[in-house]
C-alpha atoms as a PDB file:
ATOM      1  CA  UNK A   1      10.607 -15.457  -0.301  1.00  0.00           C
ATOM      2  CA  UNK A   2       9.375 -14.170  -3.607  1.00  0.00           C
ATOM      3  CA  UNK A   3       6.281 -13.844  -2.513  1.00  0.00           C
ATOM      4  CA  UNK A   4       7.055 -11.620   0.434  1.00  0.00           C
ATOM      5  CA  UNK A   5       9.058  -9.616  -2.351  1.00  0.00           C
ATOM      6  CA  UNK A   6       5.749  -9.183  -4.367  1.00  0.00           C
ATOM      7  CA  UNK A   7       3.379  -8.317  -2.170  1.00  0.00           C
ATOM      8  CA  UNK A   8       5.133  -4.637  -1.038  1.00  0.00           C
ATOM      9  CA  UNK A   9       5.380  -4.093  -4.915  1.00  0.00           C
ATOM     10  CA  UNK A  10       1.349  -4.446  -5.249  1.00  0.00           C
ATOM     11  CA  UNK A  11       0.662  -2.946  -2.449  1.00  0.00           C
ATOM     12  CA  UNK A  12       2.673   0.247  -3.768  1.00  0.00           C
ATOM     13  CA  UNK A  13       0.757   0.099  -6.984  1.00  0.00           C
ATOM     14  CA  UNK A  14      -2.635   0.064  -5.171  1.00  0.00           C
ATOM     15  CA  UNK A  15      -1.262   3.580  -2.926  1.00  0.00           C
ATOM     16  CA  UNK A  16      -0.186   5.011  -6.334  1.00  0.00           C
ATOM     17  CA  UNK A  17      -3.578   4.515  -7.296  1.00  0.00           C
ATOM     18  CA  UNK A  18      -5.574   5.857  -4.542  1.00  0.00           C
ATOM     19  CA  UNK A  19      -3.002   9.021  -4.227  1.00  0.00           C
ATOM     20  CA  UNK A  20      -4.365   9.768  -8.064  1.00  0.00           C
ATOM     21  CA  UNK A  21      -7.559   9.305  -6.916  1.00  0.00           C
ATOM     22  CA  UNK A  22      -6.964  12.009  -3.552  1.00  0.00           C
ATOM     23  CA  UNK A  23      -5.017  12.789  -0.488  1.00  0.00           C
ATOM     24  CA  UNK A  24      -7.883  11.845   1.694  1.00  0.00           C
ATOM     25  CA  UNK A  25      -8.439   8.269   0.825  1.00  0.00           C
ATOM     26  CA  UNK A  26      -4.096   8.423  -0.321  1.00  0.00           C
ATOM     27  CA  UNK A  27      -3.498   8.885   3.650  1.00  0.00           C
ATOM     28  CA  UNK A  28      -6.005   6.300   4.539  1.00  0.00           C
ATOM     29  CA  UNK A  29      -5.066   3.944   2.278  1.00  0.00           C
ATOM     30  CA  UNK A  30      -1.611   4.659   3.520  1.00  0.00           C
ATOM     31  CA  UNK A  31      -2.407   4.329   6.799  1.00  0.00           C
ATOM     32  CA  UNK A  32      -3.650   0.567   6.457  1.00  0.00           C
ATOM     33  CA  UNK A  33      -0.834  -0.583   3.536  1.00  0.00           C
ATOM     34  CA  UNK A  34       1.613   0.371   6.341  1.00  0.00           C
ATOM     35  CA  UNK A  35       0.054  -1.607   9.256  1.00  0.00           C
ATOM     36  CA  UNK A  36      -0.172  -4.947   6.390  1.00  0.00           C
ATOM     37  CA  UNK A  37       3.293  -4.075   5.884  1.00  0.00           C
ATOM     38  CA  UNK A  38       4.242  -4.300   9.473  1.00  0.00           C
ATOM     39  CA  UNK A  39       2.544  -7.077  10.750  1.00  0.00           C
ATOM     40  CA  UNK A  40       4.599  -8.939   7.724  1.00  0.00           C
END
């Protein structure tokens, strides 16, 4: 269970660090943390 915890948590770090980087690759980037985080 804690690992299921974690995961969203780095997965959130990695979108913070592609929004810094732009929107372009923030949405895409988005996009794909969102389907991970679904098929979880």
């Amino acid at each position: 269970m804690h690992q299921k915890l974690v995961l969203p948590q780095i997965l959130q770090k990695k979108l913070e660090k592609y929004l810094k980087l732009g929107s372009k690759s923030a949405s895409e980037a988005d996009f794909r943390m969102s389907k991970i985080i679904q098929c979880n």
